[in-house]
N, C-alpha and C. Protein backbone atom coordinates (compact mmCIF):
# COMPACT_ATOMS: atom_id res chain seq x y z
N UNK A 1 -108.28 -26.98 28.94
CA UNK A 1 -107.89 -28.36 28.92
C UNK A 1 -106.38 -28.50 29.06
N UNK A 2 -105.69 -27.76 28.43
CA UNK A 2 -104.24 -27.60 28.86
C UNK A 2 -103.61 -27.68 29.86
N UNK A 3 -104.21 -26.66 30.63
CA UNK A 3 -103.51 -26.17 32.50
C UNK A 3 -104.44 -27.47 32.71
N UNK A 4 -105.00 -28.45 32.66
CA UNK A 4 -105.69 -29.75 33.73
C UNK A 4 -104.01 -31.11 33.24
N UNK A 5 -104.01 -30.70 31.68
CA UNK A 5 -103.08 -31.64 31.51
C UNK A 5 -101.72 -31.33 31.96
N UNK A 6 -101.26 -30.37 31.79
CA UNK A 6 -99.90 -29.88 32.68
C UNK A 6 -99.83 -30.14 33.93
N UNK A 7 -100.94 -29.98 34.70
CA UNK A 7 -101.32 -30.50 35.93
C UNK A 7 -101.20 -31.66 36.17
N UNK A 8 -101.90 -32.78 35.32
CA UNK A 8 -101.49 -33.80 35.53
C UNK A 8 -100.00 -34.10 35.33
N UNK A 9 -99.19 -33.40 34.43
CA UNK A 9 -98.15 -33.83 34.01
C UNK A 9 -97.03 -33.55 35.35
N UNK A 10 -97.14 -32.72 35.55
CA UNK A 10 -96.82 -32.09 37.29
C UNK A 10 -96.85 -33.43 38.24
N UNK A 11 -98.51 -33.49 38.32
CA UNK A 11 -98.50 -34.42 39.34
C UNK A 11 -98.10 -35.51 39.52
N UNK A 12 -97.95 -36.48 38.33
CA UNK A 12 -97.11 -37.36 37.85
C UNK A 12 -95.62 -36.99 38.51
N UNK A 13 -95.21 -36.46 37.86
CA UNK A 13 -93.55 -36.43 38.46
C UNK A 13 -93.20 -35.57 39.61
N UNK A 14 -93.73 -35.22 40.43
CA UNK A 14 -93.75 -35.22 41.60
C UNK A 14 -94.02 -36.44 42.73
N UNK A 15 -95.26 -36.92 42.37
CA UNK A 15 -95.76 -38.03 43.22
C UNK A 15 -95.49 -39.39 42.44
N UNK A 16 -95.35 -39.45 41.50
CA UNK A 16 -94.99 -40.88 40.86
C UNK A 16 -96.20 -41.58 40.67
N UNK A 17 -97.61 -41.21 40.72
CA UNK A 17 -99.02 -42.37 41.01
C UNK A 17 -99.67 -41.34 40.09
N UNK A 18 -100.86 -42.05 39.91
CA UNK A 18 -101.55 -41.82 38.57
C UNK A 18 -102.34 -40.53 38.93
N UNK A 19 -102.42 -39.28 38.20
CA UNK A 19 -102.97 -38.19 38.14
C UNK A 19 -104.58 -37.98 38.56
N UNK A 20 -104.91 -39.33 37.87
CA UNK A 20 -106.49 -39.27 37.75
C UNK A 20 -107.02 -40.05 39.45
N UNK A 21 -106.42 -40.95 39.72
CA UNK A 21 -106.23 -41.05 41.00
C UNK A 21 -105.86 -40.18 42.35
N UNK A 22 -105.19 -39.32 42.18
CA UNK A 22 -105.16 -38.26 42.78
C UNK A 22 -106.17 -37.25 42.67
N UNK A 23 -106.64 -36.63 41.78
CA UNK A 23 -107.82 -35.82 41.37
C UNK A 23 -109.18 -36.53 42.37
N UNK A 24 -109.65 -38.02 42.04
CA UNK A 24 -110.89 -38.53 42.68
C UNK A 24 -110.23 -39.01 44.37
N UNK A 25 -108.89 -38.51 44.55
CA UNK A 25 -109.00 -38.79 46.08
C UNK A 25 -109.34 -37.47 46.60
N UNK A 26 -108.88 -36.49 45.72
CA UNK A 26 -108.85 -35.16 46.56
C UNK A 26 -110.35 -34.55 45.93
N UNK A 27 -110.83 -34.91 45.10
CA UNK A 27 -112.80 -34.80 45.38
C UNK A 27 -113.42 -35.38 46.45
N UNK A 28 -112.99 -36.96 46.79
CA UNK A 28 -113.45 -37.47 48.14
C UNK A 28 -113.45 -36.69 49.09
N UNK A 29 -111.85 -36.55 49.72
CA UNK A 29 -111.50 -36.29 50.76
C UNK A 29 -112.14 -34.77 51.31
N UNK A 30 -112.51 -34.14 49.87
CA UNK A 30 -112.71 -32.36 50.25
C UNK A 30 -114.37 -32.33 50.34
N UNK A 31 -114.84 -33.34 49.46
CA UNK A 31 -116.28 -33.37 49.96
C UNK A 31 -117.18 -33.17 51.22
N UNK A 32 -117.94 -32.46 50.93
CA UNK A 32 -118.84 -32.38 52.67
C UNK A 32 -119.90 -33.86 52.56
N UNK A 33 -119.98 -34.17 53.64
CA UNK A 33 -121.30 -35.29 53.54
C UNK A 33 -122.38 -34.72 54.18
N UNK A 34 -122.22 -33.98 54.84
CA UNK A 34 -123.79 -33.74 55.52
C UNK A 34 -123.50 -31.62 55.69
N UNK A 35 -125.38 -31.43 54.96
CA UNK A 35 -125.10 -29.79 55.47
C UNK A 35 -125.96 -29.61 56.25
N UNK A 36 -125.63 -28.18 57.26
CA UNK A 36 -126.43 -27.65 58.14
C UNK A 36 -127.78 -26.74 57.30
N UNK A 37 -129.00 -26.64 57.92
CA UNK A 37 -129.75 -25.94 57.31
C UNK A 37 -130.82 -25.54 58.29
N UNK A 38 -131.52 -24.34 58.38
CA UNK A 38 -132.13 -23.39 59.20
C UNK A 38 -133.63 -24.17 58.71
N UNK A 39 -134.40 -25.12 59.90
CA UNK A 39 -135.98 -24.91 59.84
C UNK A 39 -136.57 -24.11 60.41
N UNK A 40 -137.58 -23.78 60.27
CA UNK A 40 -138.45 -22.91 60.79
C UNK A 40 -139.73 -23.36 60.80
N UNK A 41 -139.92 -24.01 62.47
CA UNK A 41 -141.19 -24.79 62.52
C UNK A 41 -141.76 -23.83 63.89
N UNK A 42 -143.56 -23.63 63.78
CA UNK A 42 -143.80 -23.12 64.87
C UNK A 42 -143.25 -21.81 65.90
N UNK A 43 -142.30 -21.11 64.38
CA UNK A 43 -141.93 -20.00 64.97
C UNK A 43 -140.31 -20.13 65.83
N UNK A 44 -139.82 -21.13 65.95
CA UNK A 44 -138.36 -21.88 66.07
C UNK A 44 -137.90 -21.79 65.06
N UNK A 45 -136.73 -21.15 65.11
CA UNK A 45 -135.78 -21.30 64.13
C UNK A 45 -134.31 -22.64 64.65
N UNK A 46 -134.24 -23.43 64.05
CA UNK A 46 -133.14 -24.33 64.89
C UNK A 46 -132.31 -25.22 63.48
N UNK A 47 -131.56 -25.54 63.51
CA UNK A 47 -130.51 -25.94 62.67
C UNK A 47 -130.43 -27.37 62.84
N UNK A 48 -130.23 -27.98 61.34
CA UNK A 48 -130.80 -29.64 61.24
C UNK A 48 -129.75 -29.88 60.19
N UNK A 49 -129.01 -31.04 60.70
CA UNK A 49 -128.19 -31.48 59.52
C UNK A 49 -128.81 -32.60 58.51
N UNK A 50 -128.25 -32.37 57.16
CA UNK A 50 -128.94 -33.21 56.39
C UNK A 50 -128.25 -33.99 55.14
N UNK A 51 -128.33 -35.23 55.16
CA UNK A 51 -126.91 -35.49 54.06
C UNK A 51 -127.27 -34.96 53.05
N UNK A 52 -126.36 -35.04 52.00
CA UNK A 52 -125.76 -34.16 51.08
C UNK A 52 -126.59 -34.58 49.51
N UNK A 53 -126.37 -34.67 48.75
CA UNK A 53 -126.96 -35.16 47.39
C UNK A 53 -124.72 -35.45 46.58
N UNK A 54 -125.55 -37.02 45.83
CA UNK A 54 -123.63 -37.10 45.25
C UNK A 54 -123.49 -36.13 44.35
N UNK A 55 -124.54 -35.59 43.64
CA UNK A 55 -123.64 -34.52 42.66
C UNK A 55 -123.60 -32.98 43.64
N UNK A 56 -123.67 -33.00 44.51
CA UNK A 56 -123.10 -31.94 45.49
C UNK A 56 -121.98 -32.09 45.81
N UNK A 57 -121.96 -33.07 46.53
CA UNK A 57 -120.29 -33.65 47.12
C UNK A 57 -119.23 -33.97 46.11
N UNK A 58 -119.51 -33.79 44.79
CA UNK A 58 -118.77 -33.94 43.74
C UNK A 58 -118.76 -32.23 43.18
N UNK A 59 -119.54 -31.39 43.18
CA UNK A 59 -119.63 -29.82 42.89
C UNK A 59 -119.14 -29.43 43.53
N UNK A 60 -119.38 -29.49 44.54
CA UNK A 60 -118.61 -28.53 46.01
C UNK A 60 -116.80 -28.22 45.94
N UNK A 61 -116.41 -29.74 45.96
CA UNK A 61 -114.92 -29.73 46.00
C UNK A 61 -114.34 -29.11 44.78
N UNK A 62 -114.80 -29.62 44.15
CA UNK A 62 -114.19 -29.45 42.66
C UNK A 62 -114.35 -27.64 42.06
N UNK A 63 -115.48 -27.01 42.46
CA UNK A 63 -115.25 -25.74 42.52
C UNK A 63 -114.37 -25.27 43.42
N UNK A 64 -114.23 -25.49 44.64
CA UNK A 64 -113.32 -24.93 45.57
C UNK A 64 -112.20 -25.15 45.37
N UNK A 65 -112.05 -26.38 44.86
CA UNK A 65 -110.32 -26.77 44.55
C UNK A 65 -109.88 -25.66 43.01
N UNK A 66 -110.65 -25.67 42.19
CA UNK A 66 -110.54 -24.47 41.08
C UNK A 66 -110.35 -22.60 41.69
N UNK A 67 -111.38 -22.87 42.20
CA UNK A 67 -110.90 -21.57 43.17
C UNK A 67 -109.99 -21.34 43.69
N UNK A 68 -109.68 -21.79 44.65
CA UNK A 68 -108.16 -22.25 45.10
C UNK A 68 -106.83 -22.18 44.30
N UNK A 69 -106.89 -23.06 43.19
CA UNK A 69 -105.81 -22.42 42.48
C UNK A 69 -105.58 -21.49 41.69
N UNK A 70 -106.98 -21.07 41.50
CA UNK A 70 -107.54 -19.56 40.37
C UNK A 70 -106.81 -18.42 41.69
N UNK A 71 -107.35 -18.43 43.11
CA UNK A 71 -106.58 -17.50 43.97
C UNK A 71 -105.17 -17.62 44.14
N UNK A 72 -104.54 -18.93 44.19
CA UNK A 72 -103.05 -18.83 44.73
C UNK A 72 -102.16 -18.28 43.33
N UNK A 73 -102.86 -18.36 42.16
CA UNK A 73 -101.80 -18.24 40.97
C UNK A 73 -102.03 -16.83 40.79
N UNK A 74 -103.05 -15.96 41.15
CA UNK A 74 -103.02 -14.89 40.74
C UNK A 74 -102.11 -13.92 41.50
N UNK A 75 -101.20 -13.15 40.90
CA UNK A 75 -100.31 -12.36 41.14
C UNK A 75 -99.05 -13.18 41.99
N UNK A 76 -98.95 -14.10 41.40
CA UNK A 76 -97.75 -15.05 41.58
C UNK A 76 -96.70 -15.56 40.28
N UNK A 77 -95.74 -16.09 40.82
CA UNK A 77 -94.89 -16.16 39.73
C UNK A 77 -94.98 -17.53 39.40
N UNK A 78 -95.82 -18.36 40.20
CA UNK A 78 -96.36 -19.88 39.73
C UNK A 78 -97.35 -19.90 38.46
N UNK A 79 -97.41 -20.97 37.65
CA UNK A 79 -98.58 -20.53 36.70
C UNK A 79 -99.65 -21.88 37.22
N UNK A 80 -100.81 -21.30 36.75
CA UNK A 80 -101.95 -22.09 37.20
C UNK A 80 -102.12 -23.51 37.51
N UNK A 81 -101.32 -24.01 36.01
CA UNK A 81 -100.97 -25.66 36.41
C UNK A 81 -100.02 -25.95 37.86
N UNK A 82 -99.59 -25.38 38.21
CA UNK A 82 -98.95 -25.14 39.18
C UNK A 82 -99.36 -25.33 40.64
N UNK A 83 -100.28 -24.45 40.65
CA UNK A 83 -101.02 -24.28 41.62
C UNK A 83 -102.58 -25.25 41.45
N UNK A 84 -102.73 -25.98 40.46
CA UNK A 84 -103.62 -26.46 40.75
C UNK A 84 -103.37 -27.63 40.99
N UNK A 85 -101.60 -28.14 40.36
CA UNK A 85 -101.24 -29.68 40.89
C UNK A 85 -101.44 -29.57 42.57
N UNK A 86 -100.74 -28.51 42.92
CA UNK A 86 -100.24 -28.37 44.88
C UNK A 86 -101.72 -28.64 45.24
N UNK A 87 -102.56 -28.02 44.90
CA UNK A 87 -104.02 -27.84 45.71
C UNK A 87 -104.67 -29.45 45.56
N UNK A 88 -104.24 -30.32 44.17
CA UNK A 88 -104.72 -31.74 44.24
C UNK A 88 -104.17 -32.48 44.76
N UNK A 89 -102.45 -32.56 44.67
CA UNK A 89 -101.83 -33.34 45.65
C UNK A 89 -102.01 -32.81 47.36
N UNK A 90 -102.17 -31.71 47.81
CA UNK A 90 -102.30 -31.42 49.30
C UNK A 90 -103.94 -32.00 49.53
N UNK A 91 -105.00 -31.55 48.51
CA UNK A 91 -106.41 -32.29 49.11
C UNK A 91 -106.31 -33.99 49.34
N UNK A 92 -105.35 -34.49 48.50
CA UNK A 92 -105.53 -35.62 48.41
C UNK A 92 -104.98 -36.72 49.55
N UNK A 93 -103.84 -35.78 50.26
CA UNK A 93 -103.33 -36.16 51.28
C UNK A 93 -104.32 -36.34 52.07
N UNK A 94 -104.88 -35.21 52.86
CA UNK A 94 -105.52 -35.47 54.21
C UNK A 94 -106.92 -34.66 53.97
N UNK A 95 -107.89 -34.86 54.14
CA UNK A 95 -109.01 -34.76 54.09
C UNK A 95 -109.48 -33.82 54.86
N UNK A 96 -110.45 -32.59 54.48
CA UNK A 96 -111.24 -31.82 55.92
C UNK A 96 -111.92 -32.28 56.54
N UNK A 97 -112.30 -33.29 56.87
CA UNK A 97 -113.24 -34.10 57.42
C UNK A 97 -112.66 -35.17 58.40
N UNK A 98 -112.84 -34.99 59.65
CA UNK A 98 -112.55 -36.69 60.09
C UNK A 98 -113.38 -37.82 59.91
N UNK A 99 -112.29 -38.93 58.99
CA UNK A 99 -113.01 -39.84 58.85
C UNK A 99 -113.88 -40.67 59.60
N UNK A 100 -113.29 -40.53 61.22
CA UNK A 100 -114.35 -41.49 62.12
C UNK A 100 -115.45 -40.87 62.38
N UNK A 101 -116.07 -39.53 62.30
CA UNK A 101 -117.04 -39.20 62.60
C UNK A 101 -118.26 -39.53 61.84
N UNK A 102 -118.05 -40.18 60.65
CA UNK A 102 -118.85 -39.88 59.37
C UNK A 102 -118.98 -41.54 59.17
């Protein structure tokens, strides 16, 4: 609970806008909406996209963004809060996803 609040405390005075606001842009933005998945009908194997479920698109990011800063802090001279403000303020910027496609 510490390294989330340092984090916020980070993100605050860096960006000047509210922490918790930043956090649910950069869950949005990193979210997948639709996954690929292998049917197998009639001996065809062929690939079908399928939207997502919300507590996926809310799991997904939010592990990866933890990951993410669990990898960049290790064997660095940044400490975790650190690296997990950069990884919320950079998701929150720009999104993996283009928005017009979706």
């Amino acid at each position: 609970m510490r390294i989330v609040e340092d984090a916020f405390y980070i993100i605050y005075h860096r960006t000047g806008e509210n922490p918790v606001q930043i956090l649910i842009d950069a869950v949005i933005n990193s979210g997948v909406r639709q996954n690929l998945i292998r049917m197998d009908r009639f001996g065809l194997n062929r690939g079908e996209t399928i939207d997502t479920s919300p507590l996926q698109r809310i799991n997904q990011p939010v592990s990866s963004l933890c990951t993410g800063a669990r990898n960049s802090s290790f064997k660095s001279i940044k400490t975790i809060s650190e690296c997990l403000a950069d990884e919320l303020i950079n998701a929150s910027k720009v999104g993996f996803y283009d928005k017009k496609n979706y």
